[in-house]
ModelCIF file with pLDDT and N, C-alpha, C, O atoms, coordinates in Angstrom:
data_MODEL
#
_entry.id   MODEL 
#
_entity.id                         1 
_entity.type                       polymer 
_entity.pdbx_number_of_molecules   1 
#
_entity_poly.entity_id                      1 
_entity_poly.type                           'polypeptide(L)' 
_entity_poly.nstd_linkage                   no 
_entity_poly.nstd_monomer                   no 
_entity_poly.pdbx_seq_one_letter_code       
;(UNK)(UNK)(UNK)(UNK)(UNK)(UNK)(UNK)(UNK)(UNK)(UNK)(UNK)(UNK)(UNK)(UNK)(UNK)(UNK)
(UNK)(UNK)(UNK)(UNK)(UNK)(UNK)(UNK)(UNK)(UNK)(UNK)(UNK)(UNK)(UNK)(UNK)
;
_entity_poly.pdbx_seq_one_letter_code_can   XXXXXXXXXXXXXXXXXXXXXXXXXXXXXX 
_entity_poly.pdbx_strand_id                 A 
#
loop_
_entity_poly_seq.entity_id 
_entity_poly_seq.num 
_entity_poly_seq.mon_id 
_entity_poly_seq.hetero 
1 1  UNK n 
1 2  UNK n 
1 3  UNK n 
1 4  UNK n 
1 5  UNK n 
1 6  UNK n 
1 7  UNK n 
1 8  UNK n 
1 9  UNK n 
1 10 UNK n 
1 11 UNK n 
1 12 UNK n 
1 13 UNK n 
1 14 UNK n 
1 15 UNK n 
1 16 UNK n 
1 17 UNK n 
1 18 UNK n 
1 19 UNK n 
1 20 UNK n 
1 21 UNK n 
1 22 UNK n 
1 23 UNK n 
1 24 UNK n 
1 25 UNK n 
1 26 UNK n 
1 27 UNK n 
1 28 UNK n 
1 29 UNK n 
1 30 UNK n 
#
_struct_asym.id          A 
_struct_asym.entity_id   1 
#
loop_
_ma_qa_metric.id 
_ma_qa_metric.mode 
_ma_qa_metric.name 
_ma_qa_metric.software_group_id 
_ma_qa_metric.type 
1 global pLDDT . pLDDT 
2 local  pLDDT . pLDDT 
#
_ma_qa_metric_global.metric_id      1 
_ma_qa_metric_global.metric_value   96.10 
_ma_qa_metric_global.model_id       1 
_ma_qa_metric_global.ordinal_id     1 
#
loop_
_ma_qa_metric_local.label_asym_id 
_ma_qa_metric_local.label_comp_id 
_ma_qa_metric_local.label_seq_id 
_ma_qa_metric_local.metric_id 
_ma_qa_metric_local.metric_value 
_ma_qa_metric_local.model_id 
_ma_qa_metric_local.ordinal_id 
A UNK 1  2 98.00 1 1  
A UNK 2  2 98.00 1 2  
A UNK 3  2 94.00 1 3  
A UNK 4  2 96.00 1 4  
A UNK 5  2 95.00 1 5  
A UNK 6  2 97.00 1 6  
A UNK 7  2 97.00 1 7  
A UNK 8  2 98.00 1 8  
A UNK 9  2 98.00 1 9  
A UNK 10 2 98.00 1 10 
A UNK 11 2 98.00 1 11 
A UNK 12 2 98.00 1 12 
A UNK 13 2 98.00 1 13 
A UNK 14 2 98.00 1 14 
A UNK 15 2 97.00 1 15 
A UNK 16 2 97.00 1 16 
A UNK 17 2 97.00 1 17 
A UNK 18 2 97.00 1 18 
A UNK 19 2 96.00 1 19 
A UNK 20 2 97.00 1 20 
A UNK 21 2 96.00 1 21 
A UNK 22 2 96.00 1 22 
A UNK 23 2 96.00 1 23 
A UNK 24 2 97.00 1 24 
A UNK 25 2 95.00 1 25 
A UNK 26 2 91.00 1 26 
A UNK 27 2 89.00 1 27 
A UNK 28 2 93.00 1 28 
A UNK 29 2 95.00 1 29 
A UNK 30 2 93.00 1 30 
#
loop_
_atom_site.group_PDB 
_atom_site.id 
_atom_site.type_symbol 
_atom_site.label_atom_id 
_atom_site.label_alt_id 
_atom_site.label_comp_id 
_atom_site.label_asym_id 
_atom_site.label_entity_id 
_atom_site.label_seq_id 
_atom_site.pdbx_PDB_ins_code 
_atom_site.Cartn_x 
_atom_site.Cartn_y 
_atom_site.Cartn_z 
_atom_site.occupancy 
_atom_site.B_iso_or_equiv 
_atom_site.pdbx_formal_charge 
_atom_site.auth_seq_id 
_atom_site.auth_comp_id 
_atom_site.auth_asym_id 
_atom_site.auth_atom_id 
_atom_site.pdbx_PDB_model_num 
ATOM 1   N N  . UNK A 1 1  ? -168.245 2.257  9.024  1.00 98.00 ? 1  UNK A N  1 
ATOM 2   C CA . UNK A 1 1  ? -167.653 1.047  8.474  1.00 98.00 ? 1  UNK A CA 1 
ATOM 3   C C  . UNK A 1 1  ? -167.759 1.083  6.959  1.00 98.00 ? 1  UNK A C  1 
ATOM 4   O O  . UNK A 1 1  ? -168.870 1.141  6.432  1.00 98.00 ? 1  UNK A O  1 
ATOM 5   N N  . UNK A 1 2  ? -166.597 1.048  6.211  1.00 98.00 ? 2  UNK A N  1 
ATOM 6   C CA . UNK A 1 2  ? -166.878 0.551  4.834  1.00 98.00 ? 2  UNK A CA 1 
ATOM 7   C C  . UNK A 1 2  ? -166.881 -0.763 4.151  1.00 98.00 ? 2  UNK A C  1 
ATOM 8   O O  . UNK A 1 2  ? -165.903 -1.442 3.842  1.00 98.00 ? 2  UNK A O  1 
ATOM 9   N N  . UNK A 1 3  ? -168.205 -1.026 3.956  1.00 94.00 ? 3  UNK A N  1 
ATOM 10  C CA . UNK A 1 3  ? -168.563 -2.166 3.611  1.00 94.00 ? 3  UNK A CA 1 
ATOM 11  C C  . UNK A 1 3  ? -167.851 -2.769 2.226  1.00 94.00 ? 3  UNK A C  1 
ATOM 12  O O  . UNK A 1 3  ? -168.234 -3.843 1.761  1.00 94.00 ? 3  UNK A O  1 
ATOM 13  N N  . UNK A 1 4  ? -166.836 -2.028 1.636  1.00 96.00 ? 4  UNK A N  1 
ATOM 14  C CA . UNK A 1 4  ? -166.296 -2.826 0.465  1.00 96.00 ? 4  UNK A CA 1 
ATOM 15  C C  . UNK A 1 4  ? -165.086 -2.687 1.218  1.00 96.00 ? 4  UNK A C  1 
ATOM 16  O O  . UNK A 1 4  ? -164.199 -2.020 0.686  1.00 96.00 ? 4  UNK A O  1 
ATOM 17  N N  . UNK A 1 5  ? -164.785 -3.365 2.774  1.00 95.00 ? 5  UNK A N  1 
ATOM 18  C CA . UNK A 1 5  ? -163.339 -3.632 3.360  1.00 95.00 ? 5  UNK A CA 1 
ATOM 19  C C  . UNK A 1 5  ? -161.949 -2.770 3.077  1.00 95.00 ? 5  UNK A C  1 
ATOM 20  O O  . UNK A 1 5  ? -160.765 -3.100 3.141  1.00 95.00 ? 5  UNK A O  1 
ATOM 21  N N  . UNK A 1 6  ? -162.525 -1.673 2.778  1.00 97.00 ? 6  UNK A N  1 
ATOM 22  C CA . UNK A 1 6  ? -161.289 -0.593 2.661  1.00 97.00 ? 6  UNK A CA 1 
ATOM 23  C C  . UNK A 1 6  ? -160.596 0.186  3.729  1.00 97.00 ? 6  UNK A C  1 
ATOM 24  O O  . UNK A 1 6  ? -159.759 1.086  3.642  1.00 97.00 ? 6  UNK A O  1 
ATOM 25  N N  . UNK A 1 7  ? -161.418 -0.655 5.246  1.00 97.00 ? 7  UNK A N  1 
ATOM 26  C CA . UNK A 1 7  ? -160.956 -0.176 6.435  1.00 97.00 ? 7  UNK A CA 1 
ATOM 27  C C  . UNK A 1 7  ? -161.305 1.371  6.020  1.00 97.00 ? 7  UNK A C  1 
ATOM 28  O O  . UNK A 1 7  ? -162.278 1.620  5.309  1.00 97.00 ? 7  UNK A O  1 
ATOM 29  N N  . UNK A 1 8  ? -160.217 2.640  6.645  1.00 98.00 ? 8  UNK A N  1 
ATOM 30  C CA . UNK A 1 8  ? -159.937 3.898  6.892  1.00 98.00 ? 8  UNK A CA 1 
ATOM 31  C C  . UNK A 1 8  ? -159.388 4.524  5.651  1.00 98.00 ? 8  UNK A C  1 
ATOM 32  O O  . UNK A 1 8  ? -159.309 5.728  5.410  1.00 98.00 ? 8  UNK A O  1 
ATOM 33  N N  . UNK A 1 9  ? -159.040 3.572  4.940  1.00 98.00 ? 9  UNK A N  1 
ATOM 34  C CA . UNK A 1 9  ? -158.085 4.073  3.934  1.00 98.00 ? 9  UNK A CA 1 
ATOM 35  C C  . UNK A 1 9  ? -158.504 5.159  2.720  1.00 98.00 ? 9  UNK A C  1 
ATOM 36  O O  . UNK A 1 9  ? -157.735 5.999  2.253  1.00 98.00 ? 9  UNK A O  1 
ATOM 37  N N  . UNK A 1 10 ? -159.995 4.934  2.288  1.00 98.00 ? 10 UNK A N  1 
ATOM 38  C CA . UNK A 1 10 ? -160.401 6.010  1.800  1.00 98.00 ? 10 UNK A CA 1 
ATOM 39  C C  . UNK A 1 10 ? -161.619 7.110  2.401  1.00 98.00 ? 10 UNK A C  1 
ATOM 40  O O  . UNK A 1 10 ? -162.650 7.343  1.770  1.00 98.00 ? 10 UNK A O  1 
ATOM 41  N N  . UNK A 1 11 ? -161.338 7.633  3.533  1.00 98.00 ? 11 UNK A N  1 
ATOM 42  C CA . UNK A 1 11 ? -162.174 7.897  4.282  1.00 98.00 ? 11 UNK A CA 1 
ATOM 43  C C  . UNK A 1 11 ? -161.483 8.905  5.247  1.00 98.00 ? 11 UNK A C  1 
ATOM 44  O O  . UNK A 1 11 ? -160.627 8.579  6.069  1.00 98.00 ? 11 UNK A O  1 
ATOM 45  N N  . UNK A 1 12 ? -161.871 9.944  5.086  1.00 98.00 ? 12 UNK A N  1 
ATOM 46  C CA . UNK A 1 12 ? -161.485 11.385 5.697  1.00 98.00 ? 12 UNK A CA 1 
ATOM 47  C C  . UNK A 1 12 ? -162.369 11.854 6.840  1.00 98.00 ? 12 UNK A C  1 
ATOM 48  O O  . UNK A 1 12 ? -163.559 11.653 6.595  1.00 98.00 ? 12 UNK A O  1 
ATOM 49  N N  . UNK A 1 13 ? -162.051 12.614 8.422  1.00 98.00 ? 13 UNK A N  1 
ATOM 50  C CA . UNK A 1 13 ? -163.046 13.353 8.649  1.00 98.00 ? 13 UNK A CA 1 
ATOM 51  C C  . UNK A 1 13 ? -163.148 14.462 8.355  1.00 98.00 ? 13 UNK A C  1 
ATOM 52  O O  . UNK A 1 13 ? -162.032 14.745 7.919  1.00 98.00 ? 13 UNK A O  1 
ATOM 53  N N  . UNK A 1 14 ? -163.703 15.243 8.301  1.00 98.00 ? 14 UNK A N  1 
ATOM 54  C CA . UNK A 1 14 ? -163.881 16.970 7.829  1.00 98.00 ? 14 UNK A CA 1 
ATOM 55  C C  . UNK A 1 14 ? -164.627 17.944 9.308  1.00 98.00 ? 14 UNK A C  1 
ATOM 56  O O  . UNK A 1 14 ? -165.769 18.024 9.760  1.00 98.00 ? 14 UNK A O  1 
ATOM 57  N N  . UNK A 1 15 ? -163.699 18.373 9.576  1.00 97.00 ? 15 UNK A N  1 
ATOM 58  C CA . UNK A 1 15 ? -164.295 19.799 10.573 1.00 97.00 ? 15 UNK A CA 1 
ATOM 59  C C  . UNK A 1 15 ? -163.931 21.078 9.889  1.00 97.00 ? 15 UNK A C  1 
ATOM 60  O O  . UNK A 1 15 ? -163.020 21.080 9.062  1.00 97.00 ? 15 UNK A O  1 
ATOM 61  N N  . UNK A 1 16 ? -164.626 22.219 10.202 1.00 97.00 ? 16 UNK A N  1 
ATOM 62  C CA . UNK A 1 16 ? -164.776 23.323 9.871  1.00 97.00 ? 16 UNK A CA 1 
ATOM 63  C C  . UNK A 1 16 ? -163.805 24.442 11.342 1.00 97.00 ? 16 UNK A C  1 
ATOM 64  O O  . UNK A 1 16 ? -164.135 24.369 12.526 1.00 97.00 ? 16 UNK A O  1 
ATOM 65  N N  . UNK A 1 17 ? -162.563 25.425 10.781 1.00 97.00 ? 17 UNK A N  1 
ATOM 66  C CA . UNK A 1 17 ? -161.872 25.911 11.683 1.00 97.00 ? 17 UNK A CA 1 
ATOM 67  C C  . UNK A 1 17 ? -162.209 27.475 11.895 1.00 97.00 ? 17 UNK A C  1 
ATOM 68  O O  . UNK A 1 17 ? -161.164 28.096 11.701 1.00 97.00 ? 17 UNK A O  1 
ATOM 69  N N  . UNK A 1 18 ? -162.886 28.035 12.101 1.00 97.00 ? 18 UNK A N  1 
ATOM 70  C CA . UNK A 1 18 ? -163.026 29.668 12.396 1.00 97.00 ? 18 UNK A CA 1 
ATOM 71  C C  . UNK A 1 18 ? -162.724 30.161 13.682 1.00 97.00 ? 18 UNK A C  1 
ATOM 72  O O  . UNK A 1 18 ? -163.306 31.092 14.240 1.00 97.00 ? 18 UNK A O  1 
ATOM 73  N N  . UNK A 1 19 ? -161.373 29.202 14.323 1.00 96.00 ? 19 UNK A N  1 
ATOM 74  C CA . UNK A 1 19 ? -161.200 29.623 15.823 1.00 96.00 ? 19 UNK A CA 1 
ATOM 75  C C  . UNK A 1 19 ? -159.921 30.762 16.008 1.00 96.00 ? 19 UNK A C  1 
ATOM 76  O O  . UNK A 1 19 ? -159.028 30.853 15.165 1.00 96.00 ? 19 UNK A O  1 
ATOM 77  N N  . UNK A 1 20 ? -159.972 31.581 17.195 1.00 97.00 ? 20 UNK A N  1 
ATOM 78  C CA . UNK A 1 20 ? -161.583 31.740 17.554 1.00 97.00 ? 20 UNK A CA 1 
ATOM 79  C C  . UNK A 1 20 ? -162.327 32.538 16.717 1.00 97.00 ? 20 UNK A C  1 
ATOM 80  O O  . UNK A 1 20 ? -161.932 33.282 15.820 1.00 97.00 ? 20 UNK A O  1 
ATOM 81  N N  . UNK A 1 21 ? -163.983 32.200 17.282 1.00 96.00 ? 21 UNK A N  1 
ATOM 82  C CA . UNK A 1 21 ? -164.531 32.741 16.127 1.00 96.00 ? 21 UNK A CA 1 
ATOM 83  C C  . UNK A 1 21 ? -164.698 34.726 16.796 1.00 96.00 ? 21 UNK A C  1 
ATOM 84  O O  . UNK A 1 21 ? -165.300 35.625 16.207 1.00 96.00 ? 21 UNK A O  1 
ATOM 85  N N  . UNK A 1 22 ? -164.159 34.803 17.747 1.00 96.00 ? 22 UNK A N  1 
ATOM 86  C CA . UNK A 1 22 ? -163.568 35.914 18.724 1.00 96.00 ? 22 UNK A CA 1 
ATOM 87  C C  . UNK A 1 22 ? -163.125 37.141 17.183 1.00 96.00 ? 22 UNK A C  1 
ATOM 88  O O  . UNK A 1 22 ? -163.564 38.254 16.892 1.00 96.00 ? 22 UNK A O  1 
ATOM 89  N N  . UNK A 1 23 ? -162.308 36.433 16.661 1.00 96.00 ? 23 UNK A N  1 
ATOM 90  C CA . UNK A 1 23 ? -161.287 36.961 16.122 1.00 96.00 ? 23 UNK A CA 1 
ATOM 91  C C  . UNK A 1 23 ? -161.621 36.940 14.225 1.00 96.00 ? 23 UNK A C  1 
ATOM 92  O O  . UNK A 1 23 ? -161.781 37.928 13.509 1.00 96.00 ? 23 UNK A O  1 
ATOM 93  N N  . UNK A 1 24 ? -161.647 35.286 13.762 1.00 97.00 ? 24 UNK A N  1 
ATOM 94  C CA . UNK A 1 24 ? -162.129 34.728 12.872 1.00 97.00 ? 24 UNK A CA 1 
ATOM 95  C C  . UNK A 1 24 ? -163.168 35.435 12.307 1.00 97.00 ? 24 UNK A C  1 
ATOM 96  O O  . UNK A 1 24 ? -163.065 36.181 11.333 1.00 97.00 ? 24 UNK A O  1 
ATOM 97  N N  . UNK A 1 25 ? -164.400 35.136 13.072 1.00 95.00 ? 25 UNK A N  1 
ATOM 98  C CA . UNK A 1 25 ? -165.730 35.313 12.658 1.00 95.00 ? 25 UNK A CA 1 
ATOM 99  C C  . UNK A 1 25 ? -166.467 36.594 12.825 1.00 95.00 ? 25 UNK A C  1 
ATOM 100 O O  . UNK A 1 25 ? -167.086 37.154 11.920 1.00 95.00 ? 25 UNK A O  1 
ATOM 101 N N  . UNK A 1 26 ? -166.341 37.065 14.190 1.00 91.00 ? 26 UNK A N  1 
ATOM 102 C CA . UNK A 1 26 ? -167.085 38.457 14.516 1.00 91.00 ? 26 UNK A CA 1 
ATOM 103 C C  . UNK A 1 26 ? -166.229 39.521 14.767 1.00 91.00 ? 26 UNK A C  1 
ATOM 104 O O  . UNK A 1 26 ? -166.922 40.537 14.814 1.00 91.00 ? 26 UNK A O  1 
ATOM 105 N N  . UNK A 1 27 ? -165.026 39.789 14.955 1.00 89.00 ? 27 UNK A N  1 
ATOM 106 C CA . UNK A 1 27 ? -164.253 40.690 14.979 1.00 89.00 ? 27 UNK A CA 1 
ATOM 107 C C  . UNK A 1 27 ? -164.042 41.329 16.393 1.00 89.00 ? 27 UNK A C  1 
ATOM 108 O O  . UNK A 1 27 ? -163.541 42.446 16.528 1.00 89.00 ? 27 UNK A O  1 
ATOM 109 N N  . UNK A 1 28 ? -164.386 40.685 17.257 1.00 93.00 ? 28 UNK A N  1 
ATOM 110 C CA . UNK A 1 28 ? -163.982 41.386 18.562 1.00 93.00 ? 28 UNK A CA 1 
ATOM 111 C C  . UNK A 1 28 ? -162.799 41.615 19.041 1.00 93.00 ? 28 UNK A C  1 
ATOM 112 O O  . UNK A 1 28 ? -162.531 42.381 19.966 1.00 93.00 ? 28 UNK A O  1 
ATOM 113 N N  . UNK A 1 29 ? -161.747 40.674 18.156 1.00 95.00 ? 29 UNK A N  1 
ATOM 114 C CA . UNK A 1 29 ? -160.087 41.705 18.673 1.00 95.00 ? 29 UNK A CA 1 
ATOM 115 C C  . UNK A 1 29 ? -159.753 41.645 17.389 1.00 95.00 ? 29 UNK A C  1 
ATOM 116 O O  . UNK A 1 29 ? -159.900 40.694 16.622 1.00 95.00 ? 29 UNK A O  1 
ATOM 117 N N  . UNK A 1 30 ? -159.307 42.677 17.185 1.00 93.00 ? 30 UNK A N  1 
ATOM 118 C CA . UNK A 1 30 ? -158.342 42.963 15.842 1.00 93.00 ? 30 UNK A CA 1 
ATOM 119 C C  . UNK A 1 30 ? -156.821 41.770 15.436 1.00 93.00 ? 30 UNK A C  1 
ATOM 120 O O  . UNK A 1 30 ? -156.116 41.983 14.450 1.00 93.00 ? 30 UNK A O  1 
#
């Protein structure tokens, strides 16, 4: 909740994408 009533409006979520990490991260398929 933002307590100075700005609702959602300045307020982002943030996830992190290394999918898969198959591929991404450790290299098990080319």
């Amino acid at each position: 909740k933002d307590a100075e009533g700005n609702g959602n409006n300045y307020m982002s979520v943030e996830f992190h994408y290394y999918q898969p990490w198959s591929y991404a991260g450790d290299c098990t398929y080319d």
